[in-house]
C-alpha atoms as a PDB file:
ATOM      1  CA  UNK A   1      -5.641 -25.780  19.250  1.00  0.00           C
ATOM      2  CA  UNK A   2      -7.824 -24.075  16.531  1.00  0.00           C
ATOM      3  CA  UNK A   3      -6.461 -20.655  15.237  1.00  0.00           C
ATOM      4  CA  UNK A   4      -8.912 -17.665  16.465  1.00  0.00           C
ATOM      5  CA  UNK A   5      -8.945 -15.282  13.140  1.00  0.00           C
ATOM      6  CA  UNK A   6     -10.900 -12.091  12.842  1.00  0.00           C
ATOM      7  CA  UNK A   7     -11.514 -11.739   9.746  1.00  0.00           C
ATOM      8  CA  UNK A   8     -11.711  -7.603   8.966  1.00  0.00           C
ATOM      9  CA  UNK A   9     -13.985  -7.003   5.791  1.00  0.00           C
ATOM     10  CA  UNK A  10     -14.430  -4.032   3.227  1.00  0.00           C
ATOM     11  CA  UNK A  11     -17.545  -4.197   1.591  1.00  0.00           C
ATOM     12  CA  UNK A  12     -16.945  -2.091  -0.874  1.00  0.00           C
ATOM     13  CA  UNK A  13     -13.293  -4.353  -2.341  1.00  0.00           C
ATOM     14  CA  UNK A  14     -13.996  -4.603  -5.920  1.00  0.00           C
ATOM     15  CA  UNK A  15     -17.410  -2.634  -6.108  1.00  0.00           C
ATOM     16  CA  UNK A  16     -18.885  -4.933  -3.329  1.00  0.00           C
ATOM     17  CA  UNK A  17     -17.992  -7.819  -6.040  1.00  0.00           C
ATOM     18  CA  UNK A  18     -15.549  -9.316  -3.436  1.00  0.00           C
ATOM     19  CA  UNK A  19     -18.080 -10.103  -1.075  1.00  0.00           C
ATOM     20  CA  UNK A  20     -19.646 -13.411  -2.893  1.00  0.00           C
ATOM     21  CA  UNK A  21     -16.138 -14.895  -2.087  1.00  0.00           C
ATOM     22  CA  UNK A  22     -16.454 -13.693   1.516  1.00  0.00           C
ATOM     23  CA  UNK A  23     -18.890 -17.115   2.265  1.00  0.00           C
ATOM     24  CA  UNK A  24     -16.698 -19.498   0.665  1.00  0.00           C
ATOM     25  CA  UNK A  25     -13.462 -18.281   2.241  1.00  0.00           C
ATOM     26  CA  UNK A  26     -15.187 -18.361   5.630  1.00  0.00           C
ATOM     27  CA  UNK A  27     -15.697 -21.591   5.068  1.00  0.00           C
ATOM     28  CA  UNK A  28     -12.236 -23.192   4.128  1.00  0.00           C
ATOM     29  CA  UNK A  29     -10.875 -21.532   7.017  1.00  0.00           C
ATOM     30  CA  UNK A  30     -13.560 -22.878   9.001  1.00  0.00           C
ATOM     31  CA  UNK A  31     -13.119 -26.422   7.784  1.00  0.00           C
ATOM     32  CA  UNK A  32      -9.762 -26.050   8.320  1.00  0.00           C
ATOM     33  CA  UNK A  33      -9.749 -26.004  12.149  1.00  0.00           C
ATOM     34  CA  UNK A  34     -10.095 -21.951  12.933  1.00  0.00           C
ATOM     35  CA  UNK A  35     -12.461 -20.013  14.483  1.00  0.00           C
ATOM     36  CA  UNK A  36     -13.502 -17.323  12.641  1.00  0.00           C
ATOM     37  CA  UNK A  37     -15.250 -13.928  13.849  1.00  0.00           C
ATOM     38  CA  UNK A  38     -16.062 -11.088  11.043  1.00  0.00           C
ATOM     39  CA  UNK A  39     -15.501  -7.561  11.486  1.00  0.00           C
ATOM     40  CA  UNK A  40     -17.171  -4.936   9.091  1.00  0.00           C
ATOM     41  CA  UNK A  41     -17.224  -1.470  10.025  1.00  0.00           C
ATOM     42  CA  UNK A  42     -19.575   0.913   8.583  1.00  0.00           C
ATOM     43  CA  UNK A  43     -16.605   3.045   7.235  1.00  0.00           C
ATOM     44  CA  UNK A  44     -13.192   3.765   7.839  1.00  0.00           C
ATOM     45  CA  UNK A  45     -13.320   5.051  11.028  1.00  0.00           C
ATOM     46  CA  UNK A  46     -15.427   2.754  12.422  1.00  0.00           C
ATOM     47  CA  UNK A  47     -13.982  -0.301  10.730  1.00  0.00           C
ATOM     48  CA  UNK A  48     -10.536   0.604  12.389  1.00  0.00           C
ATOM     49  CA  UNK A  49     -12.205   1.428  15.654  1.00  0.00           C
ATOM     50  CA  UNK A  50     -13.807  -2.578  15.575  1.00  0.00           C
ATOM     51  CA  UNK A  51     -10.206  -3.822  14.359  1.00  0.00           C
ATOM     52  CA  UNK A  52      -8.434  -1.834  16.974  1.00  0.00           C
ATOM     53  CA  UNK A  53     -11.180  -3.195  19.789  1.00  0.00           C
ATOM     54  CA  UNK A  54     -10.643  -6.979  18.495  1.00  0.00           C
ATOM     55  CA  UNK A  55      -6.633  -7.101  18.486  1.00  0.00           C
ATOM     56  CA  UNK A  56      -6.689  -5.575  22.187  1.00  0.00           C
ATOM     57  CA  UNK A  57      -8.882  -9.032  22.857  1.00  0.00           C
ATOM     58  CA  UNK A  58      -5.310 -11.111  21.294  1.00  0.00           C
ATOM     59  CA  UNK A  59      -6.733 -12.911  18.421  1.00  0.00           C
ATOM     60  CA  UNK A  60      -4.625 -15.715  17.143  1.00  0.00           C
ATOM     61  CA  UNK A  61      -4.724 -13.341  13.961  1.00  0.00           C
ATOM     62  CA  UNK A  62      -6.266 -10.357  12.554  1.00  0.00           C
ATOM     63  CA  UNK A  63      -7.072 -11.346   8.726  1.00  0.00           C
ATOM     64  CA  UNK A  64      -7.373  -8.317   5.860  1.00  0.00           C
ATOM     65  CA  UNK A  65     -10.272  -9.740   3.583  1.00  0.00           C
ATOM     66  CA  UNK A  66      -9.804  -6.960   1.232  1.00  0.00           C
ATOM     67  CA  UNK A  67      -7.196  -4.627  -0.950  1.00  0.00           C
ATOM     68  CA  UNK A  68      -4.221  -2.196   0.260  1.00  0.00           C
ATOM     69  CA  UNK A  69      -6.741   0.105   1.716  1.00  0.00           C
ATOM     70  CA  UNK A  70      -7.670  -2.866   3.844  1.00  0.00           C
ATOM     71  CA  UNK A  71      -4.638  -3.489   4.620  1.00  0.00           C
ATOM     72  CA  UNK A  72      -3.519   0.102   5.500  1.00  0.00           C
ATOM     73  CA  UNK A  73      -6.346  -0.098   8.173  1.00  0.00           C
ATOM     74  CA  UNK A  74      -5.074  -3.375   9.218  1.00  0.00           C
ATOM     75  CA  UNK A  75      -1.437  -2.699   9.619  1.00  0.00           C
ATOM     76  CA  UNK A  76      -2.369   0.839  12.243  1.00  0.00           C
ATOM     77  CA  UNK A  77      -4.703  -1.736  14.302  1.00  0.00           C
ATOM     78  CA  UNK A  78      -1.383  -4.523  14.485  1.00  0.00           C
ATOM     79  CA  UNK A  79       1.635  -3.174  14.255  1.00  0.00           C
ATOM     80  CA  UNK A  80       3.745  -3.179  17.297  1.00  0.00           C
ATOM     81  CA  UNK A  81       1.417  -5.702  18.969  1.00  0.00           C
ATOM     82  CA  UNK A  82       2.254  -9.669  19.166  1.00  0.00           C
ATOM     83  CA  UNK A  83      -1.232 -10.439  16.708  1.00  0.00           C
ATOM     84  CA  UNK A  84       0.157 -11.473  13.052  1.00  0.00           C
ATOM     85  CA  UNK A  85      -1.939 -10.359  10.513  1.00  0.00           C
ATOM     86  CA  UNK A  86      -3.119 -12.042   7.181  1.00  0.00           C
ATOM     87  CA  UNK A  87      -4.238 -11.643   3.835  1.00  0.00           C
ATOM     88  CA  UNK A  88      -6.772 -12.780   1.685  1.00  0.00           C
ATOM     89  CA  UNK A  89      -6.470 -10.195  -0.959  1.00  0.00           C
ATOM     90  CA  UNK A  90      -9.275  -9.713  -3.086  1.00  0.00           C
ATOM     91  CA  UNK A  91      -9.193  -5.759  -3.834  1.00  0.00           C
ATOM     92  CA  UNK A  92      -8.494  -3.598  -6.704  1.00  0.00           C
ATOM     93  CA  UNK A  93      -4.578  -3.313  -5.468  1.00  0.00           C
ATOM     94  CA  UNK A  94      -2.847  -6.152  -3.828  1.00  0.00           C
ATOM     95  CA  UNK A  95       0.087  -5.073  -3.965  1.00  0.00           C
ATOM     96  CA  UNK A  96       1.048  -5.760  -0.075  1.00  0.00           C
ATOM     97  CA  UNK A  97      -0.318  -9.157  -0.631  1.00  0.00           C
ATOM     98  CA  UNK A  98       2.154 -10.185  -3.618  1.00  0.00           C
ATOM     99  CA  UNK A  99       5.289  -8.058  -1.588  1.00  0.00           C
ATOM    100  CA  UNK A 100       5.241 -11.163   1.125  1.00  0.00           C
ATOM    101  CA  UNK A 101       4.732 -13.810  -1.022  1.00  0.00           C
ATOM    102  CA  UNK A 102       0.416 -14.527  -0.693  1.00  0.00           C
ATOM    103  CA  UNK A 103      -0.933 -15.653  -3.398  1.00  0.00           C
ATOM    104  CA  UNK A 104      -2.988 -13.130  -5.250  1.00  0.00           C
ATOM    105  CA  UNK A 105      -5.810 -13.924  -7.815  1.00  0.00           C
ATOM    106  CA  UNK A 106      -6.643 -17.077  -5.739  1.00  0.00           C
ATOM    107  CA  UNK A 107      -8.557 -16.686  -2.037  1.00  0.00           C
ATOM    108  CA  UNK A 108      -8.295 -20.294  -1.330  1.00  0.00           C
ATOM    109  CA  UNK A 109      -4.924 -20.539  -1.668  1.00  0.00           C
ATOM    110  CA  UNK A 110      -4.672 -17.493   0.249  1.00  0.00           C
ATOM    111  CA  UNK A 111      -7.169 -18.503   3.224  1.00  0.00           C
ATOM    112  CA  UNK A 112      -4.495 -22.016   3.118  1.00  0.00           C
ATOM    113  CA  UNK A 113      -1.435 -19.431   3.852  1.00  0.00           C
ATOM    114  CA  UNK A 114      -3.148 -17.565   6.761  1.00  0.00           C
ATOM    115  CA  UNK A 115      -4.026 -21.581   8.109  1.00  0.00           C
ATOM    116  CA  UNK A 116      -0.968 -22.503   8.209  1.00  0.00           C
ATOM    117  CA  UNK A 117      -0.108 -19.589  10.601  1.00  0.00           C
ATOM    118  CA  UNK A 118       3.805 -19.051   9.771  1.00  0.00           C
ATOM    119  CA  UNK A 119       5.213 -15.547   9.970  1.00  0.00           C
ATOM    120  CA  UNK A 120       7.687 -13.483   8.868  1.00  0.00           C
ATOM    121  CA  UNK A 121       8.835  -9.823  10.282  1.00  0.00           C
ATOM    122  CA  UNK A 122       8.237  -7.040   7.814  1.00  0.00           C
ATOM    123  CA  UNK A 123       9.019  -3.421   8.148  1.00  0.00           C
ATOM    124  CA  UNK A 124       6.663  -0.523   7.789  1.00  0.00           C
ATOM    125  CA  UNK A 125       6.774   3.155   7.412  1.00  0.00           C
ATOM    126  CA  UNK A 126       5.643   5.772   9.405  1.00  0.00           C
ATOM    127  CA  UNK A 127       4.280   8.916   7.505  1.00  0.00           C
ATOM    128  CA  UNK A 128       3.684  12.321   9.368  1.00  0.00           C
ATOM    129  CA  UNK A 129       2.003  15.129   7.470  1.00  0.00           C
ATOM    130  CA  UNK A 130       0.030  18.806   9.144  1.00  0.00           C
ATOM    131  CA  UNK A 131      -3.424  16.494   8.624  1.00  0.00           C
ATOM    132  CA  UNK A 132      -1.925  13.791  11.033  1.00  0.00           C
ATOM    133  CA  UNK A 133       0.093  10.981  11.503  1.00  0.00           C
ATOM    134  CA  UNK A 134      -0.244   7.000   9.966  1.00  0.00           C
ATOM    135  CA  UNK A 135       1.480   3.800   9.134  1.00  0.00           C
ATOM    136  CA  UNK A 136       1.917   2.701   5.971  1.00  0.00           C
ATOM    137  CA  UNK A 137       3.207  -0.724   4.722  1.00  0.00           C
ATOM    138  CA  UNK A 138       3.747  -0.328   0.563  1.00  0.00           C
ATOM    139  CA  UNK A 139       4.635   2.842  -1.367  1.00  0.00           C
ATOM    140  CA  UNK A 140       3.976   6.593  -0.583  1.00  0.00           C
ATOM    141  CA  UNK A 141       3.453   8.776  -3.374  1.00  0.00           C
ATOM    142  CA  UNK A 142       3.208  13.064  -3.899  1.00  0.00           C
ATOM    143  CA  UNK A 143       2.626  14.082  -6.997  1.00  0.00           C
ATOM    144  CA  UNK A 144       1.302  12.620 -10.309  1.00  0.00           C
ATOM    145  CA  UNK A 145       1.079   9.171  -8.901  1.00  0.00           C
ATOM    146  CA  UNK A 146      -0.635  11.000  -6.334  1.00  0.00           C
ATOM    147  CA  UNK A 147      -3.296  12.564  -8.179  1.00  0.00           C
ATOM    148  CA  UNK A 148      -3.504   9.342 -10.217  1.00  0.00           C
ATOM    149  CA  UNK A 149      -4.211   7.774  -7.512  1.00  0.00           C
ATOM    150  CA  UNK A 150      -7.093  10.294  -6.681  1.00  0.00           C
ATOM    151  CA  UNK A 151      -9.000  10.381  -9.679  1.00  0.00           C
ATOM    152  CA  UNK A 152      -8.641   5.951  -9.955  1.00  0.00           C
ATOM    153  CA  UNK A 153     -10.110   5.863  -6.575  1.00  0.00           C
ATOM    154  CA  UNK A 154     -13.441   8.093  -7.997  1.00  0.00           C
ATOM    155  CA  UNK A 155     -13.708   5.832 -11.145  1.00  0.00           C
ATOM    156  CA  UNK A 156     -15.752   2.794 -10.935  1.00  0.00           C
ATOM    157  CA  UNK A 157     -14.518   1.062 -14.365  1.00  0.00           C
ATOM    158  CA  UNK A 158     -12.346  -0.625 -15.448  1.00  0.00           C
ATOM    159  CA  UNK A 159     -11.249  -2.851 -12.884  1.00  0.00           C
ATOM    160  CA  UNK A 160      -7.676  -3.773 -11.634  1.00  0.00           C
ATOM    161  CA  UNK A 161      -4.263  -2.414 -13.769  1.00  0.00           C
ATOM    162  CA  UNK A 162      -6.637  -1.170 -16.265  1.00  0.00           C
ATOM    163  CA  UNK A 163      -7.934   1.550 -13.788  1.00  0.00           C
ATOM    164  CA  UNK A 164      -5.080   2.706 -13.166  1.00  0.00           C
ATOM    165  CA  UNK A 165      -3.445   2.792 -17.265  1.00  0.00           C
ATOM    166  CA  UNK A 166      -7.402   4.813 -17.436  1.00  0.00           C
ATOM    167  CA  UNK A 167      -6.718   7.389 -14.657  1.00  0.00           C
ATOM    168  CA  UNK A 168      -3.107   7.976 -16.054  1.00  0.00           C
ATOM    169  CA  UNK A 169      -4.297   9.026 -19.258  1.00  0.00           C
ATOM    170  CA  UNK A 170      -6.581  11.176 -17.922  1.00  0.00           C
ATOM    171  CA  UNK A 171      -4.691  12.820 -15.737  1.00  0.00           C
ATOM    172  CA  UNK A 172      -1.728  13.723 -18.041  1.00  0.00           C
ATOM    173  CA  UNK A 173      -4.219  15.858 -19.622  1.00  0.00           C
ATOM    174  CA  UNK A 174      -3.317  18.426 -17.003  1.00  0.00           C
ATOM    175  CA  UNK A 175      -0.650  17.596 -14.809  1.00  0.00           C
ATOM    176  CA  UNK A 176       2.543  20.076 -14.418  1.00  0.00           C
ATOM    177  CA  UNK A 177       5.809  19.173 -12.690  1.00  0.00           C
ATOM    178  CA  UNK A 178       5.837  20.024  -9.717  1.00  0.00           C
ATOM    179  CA  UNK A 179       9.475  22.099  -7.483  1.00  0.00           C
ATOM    180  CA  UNK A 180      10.299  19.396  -4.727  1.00  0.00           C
ATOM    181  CA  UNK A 181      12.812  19.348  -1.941  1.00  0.00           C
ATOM    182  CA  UNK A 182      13.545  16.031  -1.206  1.00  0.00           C
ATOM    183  CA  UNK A 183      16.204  15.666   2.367  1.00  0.00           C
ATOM    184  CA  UNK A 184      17.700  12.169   3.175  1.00  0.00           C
ATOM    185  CA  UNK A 185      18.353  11.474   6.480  1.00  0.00           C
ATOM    186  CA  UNK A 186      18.643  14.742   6.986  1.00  0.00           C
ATOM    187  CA  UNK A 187      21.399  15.162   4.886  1.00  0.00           C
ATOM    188  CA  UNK A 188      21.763  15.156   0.952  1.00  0.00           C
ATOM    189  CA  UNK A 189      19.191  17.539  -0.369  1.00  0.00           C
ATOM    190  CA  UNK A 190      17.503  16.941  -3.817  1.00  0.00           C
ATOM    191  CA  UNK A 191      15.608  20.058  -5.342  1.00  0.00           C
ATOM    192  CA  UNK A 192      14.064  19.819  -9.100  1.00  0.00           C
ATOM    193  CA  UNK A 193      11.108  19.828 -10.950  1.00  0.00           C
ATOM    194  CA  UNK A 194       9.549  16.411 -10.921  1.00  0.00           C
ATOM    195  CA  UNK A 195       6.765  14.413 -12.163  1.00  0.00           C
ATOM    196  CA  UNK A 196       6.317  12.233  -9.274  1.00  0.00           C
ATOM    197  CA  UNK A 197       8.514  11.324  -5.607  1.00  0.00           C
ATOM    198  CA  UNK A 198       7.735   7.706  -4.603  1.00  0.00           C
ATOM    199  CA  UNK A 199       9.068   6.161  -1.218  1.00  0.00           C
ATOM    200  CA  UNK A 200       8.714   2.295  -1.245  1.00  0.00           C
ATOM    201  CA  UNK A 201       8.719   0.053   1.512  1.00  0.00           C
ATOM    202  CA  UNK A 202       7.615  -2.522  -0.945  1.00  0.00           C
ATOM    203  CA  UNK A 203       8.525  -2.151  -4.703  1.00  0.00           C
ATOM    204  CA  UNK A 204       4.844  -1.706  -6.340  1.00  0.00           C
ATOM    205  CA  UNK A 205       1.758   0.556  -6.431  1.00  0.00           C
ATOM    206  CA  UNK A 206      -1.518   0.361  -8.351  1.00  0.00           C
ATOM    207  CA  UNK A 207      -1.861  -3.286  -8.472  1.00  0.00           C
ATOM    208  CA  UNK A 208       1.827  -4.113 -10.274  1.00  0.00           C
ATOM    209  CA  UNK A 209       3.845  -0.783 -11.213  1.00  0.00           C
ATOM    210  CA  UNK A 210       7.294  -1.707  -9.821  1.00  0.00           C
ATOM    211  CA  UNK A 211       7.735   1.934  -9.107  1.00  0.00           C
ATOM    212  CA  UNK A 212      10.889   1.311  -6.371  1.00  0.00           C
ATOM    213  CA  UNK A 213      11.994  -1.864  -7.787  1.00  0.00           C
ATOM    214  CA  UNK A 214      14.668  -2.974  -5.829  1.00  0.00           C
ATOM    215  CA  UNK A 215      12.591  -1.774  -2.684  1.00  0.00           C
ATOM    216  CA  UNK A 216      12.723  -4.750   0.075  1.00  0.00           C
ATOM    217  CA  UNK A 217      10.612  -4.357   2.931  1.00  0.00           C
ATOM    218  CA  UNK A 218      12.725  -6.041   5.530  1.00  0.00           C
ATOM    219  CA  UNK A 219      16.299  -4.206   4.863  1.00  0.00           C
ATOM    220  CA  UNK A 220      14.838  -0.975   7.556  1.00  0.00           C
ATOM    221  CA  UNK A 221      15.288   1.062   4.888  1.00  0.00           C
ATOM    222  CA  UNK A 222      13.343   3.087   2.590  1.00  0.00           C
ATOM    223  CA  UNK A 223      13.533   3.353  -1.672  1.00  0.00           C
ATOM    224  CA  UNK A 224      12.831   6.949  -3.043  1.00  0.00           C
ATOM    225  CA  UNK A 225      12.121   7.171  -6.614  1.00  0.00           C
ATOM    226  CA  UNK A 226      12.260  11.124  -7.739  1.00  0.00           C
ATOM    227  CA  UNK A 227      11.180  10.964 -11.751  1.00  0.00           C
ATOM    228  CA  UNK A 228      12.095  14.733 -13.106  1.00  0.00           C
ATOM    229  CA  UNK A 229      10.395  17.241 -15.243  1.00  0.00           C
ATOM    230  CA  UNK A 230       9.541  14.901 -17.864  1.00  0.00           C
ATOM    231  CA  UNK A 231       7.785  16.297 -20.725  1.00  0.00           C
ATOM    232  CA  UNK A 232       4.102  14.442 -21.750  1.00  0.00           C
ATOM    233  CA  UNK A 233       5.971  12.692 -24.426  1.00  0.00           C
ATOM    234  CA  UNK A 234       8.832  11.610 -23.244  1.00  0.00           C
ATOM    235  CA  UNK A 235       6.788  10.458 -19.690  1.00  0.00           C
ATOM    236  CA  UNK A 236       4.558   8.235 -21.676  1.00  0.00           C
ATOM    237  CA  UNK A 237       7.851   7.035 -23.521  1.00  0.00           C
ATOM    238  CA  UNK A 238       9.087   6.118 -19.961  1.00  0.00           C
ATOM    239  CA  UNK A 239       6.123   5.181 -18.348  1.00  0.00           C
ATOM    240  CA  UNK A 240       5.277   1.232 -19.370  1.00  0.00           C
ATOM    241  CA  UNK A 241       8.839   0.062 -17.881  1.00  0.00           C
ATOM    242  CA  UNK A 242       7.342   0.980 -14.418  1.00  0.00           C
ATOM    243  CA  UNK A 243       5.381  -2.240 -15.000  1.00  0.00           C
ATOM    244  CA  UNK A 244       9.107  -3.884 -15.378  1.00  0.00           C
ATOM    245  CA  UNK A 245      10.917  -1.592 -13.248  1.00  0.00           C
ATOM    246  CA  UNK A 246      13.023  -0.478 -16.193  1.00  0.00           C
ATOM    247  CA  UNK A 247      12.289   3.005 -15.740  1.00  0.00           C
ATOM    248  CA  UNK A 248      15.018   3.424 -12.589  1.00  0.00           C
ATOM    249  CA  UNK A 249      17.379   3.520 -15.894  1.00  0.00           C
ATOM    250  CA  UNK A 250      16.407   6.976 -17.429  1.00  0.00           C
ATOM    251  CA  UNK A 251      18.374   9.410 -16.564  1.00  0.00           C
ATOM    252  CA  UNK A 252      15.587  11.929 -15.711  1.00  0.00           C
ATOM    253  CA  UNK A 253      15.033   9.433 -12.336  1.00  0.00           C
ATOM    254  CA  UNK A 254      17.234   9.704  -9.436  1.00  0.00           C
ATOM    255  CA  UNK A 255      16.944   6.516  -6.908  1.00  0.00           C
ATOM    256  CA  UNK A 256      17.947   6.970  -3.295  1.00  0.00           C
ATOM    257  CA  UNK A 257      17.969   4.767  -0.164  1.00  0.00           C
ATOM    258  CA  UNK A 258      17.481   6.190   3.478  1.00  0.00           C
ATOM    259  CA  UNK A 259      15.698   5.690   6.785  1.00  0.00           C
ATOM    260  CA  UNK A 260      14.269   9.129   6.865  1.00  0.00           C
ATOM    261  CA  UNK A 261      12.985  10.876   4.202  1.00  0.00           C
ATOM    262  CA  UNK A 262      11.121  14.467   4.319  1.00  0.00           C
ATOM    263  CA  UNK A 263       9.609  15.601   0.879  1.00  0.00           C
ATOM    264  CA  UNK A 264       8.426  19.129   0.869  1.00  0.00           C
ATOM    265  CA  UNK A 265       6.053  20.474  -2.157  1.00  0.00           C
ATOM    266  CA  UNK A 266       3.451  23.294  -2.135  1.00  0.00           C
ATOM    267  CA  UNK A 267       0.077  21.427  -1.658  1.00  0.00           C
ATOM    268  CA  UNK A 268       0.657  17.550  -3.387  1.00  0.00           C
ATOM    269  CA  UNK A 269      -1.540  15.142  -2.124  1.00  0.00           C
ATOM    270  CA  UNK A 270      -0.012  12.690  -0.579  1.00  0.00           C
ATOM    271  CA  UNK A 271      -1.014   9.045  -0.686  1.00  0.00           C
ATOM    272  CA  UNK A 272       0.112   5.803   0.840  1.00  0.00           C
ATOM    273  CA  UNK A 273      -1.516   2.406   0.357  1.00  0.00           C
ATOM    274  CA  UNK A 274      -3.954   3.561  -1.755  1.00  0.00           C
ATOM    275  CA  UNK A 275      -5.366   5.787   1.048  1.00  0.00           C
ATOM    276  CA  UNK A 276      -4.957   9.697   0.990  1.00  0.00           C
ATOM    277  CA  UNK A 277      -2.907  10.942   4.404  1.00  0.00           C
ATOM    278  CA  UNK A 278      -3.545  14.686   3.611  1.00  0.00           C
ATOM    279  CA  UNK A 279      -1.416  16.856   1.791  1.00  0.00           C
ATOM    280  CA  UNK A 280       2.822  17.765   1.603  1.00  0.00           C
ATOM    281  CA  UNK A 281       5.050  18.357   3.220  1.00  0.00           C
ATOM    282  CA  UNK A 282       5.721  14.676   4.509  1.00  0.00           C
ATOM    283  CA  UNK A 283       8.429  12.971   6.464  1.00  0.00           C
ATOM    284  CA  UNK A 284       8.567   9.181   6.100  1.00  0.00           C
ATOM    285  CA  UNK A 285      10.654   6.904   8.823  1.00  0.00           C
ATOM    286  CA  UNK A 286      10.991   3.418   8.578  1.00  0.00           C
ATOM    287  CA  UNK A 287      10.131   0.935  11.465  1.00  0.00           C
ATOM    288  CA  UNK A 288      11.811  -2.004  11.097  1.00  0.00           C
ATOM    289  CA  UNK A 289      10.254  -5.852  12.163  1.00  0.00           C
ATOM    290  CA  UNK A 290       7.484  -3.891  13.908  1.00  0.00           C
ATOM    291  CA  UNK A 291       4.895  -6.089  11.549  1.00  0.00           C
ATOM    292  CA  UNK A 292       3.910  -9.542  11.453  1.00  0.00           C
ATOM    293  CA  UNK A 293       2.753 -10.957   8.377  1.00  0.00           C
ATOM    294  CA  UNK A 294       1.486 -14.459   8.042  1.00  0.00           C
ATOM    295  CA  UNK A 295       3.217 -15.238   4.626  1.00  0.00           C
END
């Protein structure tokens, strides 16, 4: 019986660049055996309003033709229901994508993984904050990730890693270490003066930092990275082993595992997925096996 996909769209992955591979990868899955319905909303809102519409109709699959944004969008319209969904990552970030095993930098082989319909649990994360609550399936970040993260999203070059090295530098310019209270399970406290607070689901962020890299996101458990006051220098010392995950070794960065993690800070953004939530405090909870991923 042929596989009915919905196949949920961003214009806007790479620029709108993304969409001249949209045809093709219609196609494949077309010619191999599935029936394929597209979904494009005219922005967020309305693109998760369509996705949340489709799954309640039980598609065989709802696919994330896109980034991690997309796939932030996706994972609030799925999770907790019985429709899988898949990846064809063709975004800025795909760092979901490559945490489950799809194969990034290539759609057809991608479009071939979502065919062949297998899947595997995965865990996800649930983020509350005073703007509102949301799902999130990679890496949470407050602080200088956090406003990295801000000021990539507003540039339109370079493209990829690059953007990211670009919005770093930029940002370093200003940025102060910030007082955080970090409470684990409601138990061990942290408080210090730190760069950046990152809880992983997955182990990367901004299309390949391993910034939690022993993060696995089907243990039910969460990876909190908490990189101290580091001083300009010394941070851009540290900063190309996130790429390796060799910066979990300097003693400035304190690694913790838990379920439930609450980070308070005086008016951080906070981000997840690429995608702003609002601003601190945040408590993260992990929700295990509540996802299917076609992988």
């Amino acid at each position: 019986m042929s596989p009915r996909l919905a196949l949920l769209v961003n214009p806007a992955a790479r620029g709108g660049r993304a969409l001249r591979l949209l045809e093709p990868v219609v196609r494949r899955l077309r010619m191999g055996g599935a029936d394929v319905s597209v979904i494009a909303g005219a922005d967020p809102a309305d693109a998760l309003e369509r996705a949340c519409a489709c799954v309640a109709e039980r598609p065989d699959a709802l696919v994330a033709f896109g980034g991690d944004g997309l796939v932030h969008l996706a994972v609030q319209a799925v999770t907790g229901t019985d429709v899988p969904l898949g990846i064809i990552p063709v975004g800025t970030g795909n760092d979901v994508a490559a945490a489950v095993g799809v194969p990034c930098g290539d759609p057809m082989a991608a479009a071939r993984t979502v065919l062949r319909m297998r899947t595997r649990p995965l865990d996800v994360a649930r983020a509350v904050t005073g703007q509102g609550e949301e799902l999130f399936a990679s890496v949470l970040c407050c602080g200088f990730d956090a406003r990295v993260n801000e000021r990539a999203n507003r540039l339109t070059w370079p493209s990829g890693r690059a953007r990211y090295v670009r919005a770093v530098v930029e940002e370093l310019r200003a940025f102060r270490p910030v007082p955080f209270r970090v409470t684990l399970d409601g138990e061990e406290v942290l408080e210090r003066d730190a760069v950046l607070v990152a809880v992983g689901n997955t182990r990367s962020y901004g299309g390949g930092m391993r910034i939690c890299p022993d993060a696995r996101p089907d243990d039910g458990l969460l990876d909190v990275v908490v990189a101290g006051g580091l001083g300009v220098g010394e941070f851009l010392r540290v900063f190309p082993g996130v790429y390796r995950g060799t910066h979990v070794t300097h003693p400035a960065v304190t690694v913790r595992r838990a379920r439930h993690v609450r980070l308070e800070a005086d008016g951080v953004p906070v981000y997840a997925d690429g995608e702003r939530l609002g601003s601190g405090p945040v408590t993260c909870t992990a929700v295990p096996g509540e996802l299917q991923v076609i992988a």
